[in-house]
Protein backbone atom coordinates (compact mmCIF):
# COMPACT_ATOMS: atom_id res chain seq x y z
CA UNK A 1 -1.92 17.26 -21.00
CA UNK A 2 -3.40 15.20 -18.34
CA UNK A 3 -5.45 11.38 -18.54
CA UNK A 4 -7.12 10.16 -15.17
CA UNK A 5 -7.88 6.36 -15.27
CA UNK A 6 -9.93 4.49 -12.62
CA UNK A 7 -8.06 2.71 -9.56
CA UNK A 8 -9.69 0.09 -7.65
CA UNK A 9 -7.66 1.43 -4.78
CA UNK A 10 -9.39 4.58 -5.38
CA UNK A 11 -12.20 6.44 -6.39
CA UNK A 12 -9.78 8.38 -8.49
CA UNK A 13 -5.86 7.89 -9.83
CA UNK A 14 -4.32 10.83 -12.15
CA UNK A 15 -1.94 10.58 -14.27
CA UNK A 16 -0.31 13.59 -15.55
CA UNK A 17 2.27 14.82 -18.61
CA UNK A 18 5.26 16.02 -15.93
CA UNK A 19 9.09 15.60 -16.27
CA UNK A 20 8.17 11.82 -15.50
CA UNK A 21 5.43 11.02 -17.66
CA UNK A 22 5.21 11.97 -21.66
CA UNK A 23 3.23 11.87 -24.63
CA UNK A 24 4.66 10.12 -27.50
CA UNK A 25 3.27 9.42 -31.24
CA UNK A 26 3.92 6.41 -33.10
CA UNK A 27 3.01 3.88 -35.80
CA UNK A 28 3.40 0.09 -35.00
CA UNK A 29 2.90 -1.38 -38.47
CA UNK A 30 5.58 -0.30 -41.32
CA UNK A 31 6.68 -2.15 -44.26
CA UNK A 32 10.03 -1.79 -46.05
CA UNK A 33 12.00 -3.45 -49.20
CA UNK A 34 12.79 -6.04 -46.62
CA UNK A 35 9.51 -7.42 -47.70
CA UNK A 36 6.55 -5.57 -49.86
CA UNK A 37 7.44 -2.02 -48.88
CA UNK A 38 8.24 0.50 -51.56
CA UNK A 39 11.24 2.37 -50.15
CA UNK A 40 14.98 1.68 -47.82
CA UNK A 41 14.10 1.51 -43.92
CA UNK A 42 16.70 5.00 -43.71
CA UNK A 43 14.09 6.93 -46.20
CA UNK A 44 10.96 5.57 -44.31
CA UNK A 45 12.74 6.67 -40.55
CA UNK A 46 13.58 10.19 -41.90
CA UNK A 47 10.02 10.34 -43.21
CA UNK A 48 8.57 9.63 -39.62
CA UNK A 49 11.33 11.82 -37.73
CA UNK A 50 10.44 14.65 -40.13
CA UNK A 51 6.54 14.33 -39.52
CA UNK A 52 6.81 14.49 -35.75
CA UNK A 53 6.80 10.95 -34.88
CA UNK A 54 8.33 9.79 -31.56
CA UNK A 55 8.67 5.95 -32.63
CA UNK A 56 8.39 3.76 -35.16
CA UNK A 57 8.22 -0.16 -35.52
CA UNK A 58 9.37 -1.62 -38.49
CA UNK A 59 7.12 -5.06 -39.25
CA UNK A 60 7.89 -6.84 -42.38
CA UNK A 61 6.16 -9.68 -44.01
CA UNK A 62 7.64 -12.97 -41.82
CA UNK A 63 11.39 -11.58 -41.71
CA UNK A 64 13.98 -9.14 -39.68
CA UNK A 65 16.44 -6.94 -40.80
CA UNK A 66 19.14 -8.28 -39.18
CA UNK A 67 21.23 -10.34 -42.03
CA UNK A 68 23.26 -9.06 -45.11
CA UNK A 69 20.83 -8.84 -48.59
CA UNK A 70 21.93 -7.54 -51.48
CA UNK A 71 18.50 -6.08 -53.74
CA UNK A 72 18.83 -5.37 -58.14
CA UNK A 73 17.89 -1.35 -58.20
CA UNK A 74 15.39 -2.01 -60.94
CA UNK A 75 13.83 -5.20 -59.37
CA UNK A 76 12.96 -3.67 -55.91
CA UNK A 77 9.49 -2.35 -55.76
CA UNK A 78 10.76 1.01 -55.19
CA UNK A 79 12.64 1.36 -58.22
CA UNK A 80 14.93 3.30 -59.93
CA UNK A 81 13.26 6.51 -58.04
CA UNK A 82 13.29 5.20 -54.52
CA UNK A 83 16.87 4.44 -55.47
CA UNK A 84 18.19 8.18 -56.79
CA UNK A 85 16.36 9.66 -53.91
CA UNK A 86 18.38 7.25 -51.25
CA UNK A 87 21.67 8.19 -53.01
CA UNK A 88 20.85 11.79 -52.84
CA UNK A 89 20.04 11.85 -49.40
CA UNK A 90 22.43 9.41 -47.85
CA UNK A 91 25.17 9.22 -50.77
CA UNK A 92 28.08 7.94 -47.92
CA UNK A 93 25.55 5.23 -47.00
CA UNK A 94 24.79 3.28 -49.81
CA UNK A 95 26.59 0.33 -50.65
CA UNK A 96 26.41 -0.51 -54.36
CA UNK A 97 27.81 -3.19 -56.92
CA UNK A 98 27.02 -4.92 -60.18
CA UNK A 99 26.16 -8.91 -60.57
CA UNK A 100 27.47 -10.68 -62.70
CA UNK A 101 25.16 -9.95 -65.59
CA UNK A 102 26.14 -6.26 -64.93
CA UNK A 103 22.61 -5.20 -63.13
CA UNK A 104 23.26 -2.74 -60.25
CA UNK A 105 22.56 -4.20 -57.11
CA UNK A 106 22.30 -2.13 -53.27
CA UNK A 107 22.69 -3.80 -50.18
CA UNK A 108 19.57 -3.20 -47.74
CA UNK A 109 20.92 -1.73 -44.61
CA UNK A 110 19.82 -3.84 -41.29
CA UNK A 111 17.24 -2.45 -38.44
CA UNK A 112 20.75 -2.03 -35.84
CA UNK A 113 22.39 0.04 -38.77
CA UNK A 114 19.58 1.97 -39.36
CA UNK A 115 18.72 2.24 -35.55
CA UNK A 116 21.72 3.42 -34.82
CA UNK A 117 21.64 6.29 -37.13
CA UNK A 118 18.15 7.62 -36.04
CA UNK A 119 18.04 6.58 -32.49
CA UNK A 120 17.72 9.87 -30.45
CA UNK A 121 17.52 9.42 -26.44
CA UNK A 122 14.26 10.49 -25.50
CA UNK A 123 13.33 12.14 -29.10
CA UNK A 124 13.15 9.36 -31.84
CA UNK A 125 12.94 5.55 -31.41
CA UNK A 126 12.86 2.40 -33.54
CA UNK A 127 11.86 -0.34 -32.64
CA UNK A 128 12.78 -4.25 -34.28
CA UNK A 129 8.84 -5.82 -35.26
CA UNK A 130 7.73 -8.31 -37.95
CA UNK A 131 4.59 -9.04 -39.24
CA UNK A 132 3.87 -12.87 -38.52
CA UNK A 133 1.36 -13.29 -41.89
CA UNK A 134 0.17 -16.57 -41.90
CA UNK A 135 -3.25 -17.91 -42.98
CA UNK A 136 -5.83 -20.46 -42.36
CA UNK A 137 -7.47 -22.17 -45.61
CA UNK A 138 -8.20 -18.46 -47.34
CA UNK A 139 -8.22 -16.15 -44.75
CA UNK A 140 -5.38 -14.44 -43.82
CA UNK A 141 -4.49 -13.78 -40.24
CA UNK A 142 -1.39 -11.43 -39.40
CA UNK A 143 -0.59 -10.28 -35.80
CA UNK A 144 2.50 -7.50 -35.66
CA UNK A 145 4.87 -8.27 -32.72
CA UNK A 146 7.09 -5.55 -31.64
CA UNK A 147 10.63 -5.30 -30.05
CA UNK A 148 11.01 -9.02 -31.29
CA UNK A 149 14.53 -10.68 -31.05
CA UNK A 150 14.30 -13.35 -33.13
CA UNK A 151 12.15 -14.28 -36.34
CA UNK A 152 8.66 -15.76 -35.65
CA UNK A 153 7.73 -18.09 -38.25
CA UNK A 154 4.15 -18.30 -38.95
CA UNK A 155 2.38 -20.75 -36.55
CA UNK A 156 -0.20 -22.10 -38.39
CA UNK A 157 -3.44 -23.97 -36.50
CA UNK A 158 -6.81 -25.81 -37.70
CA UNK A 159 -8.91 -22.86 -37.34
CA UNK A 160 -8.82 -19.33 -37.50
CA UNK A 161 -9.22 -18.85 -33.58
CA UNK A 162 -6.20 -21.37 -33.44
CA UNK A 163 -3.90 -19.78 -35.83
CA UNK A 164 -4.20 -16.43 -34.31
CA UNK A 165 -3.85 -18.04 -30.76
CA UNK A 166 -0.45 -20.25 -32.22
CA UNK A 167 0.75 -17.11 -32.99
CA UNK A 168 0.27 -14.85 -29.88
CA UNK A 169 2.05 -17.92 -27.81
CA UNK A 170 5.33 -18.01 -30.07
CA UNK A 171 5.50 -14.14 -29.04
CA UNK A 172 4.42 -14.80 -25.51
CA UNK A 173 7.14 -17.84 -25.63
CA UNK A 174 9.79 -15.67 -26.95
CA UNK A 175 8.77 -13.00 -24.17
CA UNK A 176 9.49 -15.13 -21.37
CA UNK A 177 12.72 -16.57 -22.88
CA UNK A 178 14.46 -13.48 -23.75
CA UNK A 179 12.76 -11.37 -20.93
CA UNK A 180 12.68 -8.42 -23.14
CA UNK A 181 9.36 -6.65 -23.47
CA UNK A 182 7.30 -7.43 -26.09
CA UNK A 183 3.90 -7.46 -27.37
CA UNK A 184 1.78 -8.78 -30.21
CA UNK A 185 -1.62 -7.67 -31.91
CA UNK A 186 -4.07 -8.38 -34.29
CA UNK A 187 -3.58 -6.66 -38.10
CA UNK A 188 -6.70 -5.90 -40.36
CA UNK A 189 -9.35 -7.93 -39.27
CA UNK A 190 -11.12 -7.13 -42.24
CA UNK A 191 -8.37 -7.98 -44.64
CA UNK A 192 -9.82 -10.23 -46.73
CA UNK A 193 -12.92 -10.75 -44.67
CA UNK A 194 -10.54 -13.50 -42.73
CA UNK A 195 -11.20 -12.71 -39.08
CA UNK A 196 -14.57 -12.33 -37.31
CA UNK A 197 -15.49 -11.23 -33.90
CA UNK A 198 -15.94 -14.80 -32.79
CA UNK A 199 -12.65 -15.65 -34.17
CA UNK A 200 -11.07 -12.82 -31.95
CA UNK A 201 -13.12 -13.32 -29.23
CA UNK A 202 -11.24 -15.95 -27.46
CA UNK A 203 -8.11 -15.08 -28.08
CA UNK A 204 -5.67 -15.06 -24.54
CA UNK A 205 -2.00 -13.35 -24.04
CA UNK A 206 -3.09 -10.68 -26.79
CA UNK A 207 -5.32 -7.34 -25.51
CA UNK A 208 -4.95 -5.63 -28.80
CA UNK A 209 -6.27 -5.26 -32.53
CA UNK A 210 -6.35 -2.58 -35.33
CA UNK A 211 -9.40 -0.70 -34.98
CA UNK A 212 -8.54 1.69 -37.82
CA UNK A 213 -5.26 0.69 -40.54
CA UNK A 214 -4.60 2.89 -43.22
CA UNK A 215 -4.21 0.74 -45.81
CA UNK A 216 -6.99 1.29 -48.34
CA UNK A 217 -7.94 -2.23 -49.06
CA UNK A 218 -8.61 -3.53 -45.50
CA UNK A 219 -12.44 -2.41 -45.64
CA UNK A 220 -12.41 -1.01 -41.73
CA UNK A 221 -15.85 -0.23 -42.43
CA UNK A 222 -17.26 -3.51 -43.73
CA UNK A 223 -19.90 -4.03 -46.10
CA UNK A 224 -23.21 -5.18 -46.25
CA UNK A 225 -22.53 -8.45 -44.94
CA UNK A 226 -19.35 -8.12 -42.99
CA UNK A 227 -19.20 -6.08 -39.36
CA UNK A 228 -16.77 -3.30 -39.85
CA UNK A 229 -13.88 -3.11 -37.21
CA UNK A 230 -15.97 -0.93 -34.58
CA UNK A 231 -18.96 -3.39 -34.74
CA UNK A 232 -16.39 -6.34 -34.10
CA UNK A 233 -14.77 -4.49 -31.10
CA UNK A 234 -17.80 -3.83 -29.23
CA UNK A 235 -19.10 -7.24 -29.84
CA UNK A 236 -15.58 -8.79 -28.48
CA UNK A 237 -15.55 -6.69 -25.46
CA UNK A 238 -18.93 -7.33 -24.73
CA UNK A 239 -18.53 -11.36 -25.13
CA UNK A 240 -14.56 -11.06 -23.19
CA UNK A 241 -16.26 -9.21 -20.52
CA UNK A 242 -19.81 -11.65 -19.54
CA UNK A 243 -19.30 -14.69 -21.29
CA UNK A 244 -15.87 -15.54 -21.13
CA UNK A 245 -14.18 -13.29 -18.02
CA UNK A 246 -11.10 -12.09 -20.12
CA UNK A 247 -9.84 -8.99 -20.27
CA UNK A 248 -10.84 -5.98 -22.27
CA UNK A 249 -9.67 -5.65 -25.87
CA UNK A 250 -8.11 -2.16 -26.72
CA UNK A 251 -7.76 -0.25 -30.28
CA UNK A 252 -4.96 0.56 -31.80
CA UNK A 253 -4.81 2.88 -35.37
CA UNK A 254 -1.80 2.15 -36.93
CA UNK A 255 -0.65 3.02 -40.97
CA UNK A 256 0.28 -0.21 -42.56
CA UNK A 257 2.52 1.93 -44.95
CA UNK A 258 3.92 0.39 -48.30
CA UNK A 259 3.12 3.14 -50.38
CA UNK A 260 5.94 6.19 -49.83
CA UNK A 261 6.09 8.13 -52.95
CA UNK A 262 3.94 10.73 -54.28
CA UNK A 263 1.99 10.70 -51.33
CA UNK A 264 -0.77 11.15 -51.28
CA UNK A 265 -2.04 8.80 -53.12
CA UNK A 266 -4.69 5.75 -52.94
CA UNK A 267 -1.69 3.41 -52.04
CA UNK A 268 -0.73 2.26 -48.66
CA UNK A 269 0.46 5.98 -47.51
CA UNK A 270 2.41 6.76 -44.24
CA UNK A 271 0.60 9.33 -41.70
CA UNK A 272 -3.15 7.77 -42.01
CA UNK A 273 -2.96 6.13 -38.20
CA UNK A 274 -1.11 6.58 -35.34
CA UNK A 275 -1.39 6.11 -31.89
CA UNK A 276 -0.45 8.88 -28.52
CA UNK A 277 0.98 6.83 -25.88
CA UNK A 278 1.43 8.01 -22.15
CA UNK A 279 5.05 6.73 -20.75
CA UNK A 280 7.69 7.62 -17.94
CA UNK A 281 10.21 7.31 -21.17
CA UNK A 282 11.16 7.29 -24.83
CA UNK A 283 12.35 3.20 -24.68
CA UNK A 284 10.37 -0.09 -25.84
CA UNK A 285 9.73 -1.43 -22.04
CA UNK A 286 8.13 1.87 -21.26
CA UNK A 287 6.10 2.26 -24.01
CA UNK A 288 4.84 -1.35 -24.46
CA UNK A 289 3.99 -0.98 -20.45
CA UNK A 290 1.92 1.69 -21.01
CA UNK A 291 -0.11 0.40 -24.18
CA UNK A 292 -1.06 -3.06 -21.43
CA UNK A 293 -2.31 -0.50 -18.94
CA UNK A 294 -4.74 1.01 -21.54
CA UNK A 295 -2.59 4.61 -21.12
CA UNK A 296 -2.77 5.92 -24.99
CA UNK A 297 -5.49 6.41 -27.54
CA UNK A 298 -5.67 5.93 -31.29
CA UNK A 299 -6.25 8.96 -33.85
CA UNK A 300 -6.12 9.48 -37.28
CA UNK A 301 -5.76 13.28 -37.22
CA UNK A 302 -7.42 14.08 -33.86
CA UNK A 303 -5.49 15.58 -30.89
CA UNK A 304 -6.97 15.03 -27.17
CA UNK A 305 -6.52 17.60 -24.53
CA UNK A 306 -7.45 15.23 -21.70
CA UNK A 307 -9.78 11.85 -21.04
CA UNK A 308 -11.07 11.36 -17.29
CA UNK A 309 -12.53 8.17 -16.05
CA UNK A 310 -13.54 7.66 -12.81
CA UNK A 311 -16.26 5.31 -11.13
CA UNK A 312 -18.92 8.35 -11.78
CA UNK A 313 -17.84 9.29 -15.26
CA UNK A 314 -15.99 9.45 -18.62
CA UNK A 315 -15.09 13.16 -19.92
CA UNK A 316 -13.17 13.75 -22.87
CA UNK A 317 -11.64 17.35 -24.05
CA UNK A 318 -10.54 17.73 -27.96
CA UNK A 319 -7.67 19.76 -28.29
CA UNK A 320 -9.59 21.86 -30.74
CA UNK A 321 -8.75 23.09 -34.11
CA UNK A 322 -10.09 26.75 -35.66
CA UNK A 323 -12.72 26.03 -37.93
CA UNK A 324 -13.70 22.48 -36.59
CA UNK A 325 -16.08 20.56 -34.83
CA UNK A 326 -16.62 17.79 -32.84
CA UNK A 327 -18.80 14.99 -32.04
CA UNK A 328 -18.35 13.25 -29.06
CA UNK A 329 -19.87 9.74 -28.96
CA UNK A 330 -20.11 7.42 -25.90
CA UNK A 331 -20.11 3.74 -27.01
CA UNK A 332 -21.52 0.48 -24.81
CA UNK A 333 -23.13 -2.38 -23.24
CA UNK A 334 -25.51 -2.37 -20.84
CA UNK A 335 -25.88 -5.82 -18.66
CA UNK A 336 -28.94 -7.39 -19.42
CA UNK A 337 -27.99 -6.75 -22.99
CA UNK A 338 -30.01 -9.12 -25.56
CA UNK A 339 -26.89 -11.39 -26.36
CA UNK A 340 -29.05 -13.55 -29.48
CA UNK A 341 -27.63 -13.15 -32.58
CA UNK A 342 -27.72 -14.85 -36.23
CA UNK A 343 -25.76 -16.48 -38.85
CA UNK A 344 -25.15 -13.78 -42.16
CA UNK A 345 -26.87 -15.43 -45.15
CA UNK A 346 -26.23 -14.34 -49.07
CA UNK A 347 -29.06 -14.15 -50.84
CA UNK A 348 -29.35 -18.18 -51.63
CA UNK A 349 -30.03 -18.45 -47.98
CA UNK A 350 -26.17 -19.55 -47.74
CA UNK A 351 -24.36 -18.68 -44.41
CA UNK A 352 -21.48 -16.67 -45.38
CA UNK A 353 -18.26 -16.48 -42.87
CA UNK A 354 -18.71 -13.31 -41.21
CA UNK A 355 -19.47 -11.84 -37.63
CA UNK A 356 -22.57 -12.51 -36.69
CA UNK A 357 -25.53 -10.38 -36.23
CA UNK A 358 -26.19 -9.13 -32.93
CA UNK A 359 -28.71 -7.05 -31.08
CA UNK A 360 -28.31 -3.38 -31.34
CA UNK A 361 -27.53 -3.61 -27.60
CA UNK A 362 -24.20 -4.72 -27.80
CA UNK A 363 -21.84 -1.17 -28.64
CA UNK A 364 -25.00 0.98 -27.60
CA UNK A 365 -24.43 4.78 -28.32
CA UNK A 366 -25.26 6.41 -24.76
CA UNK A 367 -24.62 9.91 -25.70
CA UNK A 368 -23.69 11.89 -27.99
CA UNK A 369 -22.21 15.42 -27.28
CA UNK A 370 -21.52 18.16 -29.73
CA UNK A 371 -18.50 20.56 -29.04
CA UNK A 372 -14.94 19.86 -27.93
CA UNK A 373 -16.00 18.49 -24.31
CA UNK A 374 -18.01 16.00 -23.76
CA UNK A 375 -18.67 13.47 -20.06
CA UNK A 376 -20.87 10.89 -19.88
CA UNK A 377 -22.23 9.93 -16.17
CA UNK A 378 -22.56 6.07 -15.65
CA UNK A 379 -25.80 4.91 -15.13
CA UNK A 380 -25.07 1.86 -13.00
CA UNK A 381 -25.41 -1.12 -15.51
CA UNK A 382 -23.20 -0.35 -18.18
CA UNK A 383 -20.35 -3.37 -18.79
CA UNK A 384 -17.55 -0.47 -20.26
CA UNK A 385 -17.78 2.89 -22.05
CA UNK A 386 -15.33 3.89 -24.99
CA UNK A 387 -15.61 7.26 -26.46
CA UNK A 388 -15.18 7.81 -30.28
CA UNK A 389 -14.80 11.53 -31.34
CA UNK A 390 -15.17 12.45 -34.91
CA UNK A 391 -14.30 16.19 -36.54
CA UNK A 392 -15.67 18.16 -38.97
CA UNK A 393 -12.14 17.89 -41.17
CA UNK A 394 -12.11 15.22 -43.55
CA UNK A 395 -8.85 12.76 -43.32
CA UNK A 396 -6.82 14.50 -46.05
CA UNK A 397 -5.19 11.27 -47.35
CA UNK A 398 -7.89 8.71 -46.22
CA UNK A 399 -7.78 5.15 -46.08
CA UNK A 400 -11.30 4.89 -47.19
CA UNK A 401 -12.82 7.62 -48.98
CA UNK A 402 -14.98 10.15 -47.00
CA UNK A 403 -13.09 9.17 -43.71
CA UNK A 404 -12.78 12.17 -41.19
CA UNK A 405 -10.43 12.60 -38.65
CA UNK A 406 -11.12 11.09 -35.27
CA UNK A 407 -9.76 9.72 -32.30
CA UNK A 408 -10.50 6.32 -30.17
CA UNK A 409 -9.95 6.55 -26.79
CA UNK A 410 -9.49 3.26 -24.70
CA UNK A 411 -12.60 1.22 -23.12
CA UNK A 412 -12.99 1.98 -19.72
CA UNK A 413 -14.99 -0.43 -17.32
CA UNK A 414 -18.28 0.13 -16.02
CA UNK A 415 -19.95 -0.12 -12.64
CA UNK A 416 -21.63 -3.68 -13.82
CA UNK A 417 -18.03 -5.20 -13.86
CA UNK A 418 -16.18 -6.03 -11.15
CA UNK A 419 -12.37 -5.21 -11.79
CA UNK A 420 -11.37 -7.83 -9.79
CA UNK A 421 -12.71 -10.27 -12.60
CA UNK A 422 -11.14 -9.04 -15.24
CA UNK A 423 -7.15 -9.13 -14.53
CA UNK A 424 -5.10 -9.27 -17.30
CA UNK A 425 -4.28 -12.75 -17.93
């Protein structure tokens, strides 16, 4: 499998799947009984190691694993089932007693426990993450931050814009202190309608956000009045990239799994989203280095042969499935683009918080090519190019219904930016 990225250094720089460089799957949002998670973080690791996962961050609600808890069997939201299935796989693991009242209780095994059970040198990999949820007024605002060391409260902040950027600097903070690699990114934008592009937009020390998250009820597609998440990222990139000389925004799919029984189902399943990261290794420092540089795309059931970029041109190859087809769509902004746009109004004439309405030339569809290969040649005055591809095959456990399977590959920058303007900050 090969990926070729630009290089200001040269016209050309290719990167290629060797003994040094690897392809690995993961999901970096997971939920556990730690907080609103339906099943034990041992159950939900053998669940990803069984389903070919290389790595797996575990990000519960505004806690770590890392403390003794005791849980009553029938009180946890997985239940008497979640609890005969952990006994019956793991029967020398579980640590049981009765309260005082008689009620069973089991004692939640910690991240290093469970780590060091599943940990597999250059085959399987978790990683410590929470989910920092915090809110401002009603809308909530969540950011995952993986390979953490020590719990993040939330933040909080007067705005939206300031609670998400309160949060990013704790992880940032916490970065430099500990020196261990880390990074942080923005959950479900659409979650409760709380976060619009212009919200996101200025956001520093944080280069990613959840283009697609299986949960059902995060509305990734919007509604009538709300931009879904695609809409947002164009309009970001386009506004990071003229307006406010930051660096590109990239898109990550991730699952956002509660739900783990009876799947599927139209709960919070595991398997929705994922995303293929390019690294020299199996560890956290290598694969968090390689999400910054852009090297990985985000699928929900689509497999890439190979993405080139150079100064000339974007091609992408589908590693291609009998009996499907692909569409191949080549997403930007031209400069010059008509940057207007307009409040979103119900239908008393009151503004409603959403995204705003812009021109149809921000997140312009180029191309679009039908088959399993597809390049698009730059023009001259395009600001970045992102390719989407969408099969044939319907998502068989969707997050919204109708989804197909696709793939999002990383935004790459066109000749009407200067890289030189845009390093990461």
């Amino acid at each position: 499998m090969l990926i070729v990225l630009p290089s200001r250094d040269s016209n050309i720089e290719v990167l290629q799947a060797s003994e040094e460089l690897n392809w690995y799957r993961g999901n970096l949002h997971t939920h556990s009984h730690w907080s609103d998670g339906d099943d034990y973080l041992e159950m939900i690791a053998q669940w990803y190691q069984d389903h070919d996962y290389q790595f797996l961050v575990f990000t519960d609600h505004n806690v770590l694993a890392d403390h003794e808890r005791w849980v009553k069997v029938e009180e946890s939201k997985g239940g008497r089932e979640a609890f005969d299935e952990l006994t019956a796989k793991f029967p020398a693991l579980v640590d049981q007693r009765s309260d005082e009242n008689g009620e069973q209780e089991v004692r939640l095994r910690t991240f290093e426990e469970v780590a060091n059970q599943f940990d597999d040198p250059g085959k399987f990999l978790l990683i410590q993450g929470e989910e920092i949820s915090d809110k401002f007024e009603d809308a909530p605002v969540h950011l995952c931050a993986s390979n953490i060391v020590e719990l993040i409260p939330p933040m909080k902040g007067q705005t939206v814009y300031e609670t998400i950027q309160n949060n990013v600097r704790a992880v940032i903070a916490q970065r430099e202190k500990t020196d261990q690699s880390m990074m942080v990114h923005l959950n479900h934008p659409n979650f409760g309608f709380g976060i619009t592009a212009e919200d996101l937009v200025r956001v520093q020390g944080e280069r990613f956000f959840e283009v697609y998250n299986g949960h059902p009820g995060v509305a990734n597609t919007g509604d009538e009045q709300h931009a879904g998440t695609e809409r947002v990222w164009d309009i970001v990139l386009t506004l990071r990239l003229t307006e406010l000389h930051l660096p590109m925004m990239y898109g990550l799919a991730v699952d956002d799994g509660h739900a783990y029984h009876h799947v599927p189902n139209r709960e919070s399943n595991p398997g929705r989203g994922w995303v293929m990261v390019l690294a020299e290794e199996l560890t956290a420092a290598a694969l968090i280095d390689a999400l910054e540089a852009g090297r990985f795309y985000a699928s929900s059931g689509v497999t890439l042969q190979q993405i080139e970029s150079s100064r000339e041109a974007i091609s992408v190859e589908v590693d291609a499935v009998e009996g499907e087809t692909y569409t191949i769509d080549f997403i930007g902004t031209r400069s010059g683009f008509d940057a207007a746009s307009n409040p979103v109004v119900d239908d008393e004439g009151t503004e409603v918080r959403a995204t705003r309405r812009y021109s149809d030339d921000i997140g312009e569809t180029f191309a679009s090519v039908q088959g399993p290969q597809g390049t698009y040649r730059f023009t001259g005055d395009e600001l970045y190019v992102r390719a989407r591809v969408t099969s044939s095959a319907p998502h068989p456990n969707p997050s919204e219904l109708g989804d197909y399977q696709q793939a999002w590959c990383q935004p790459v920058l066109g000749p009407a930016i200067r890289p030189d303007e845009h390093e990461q900050q």
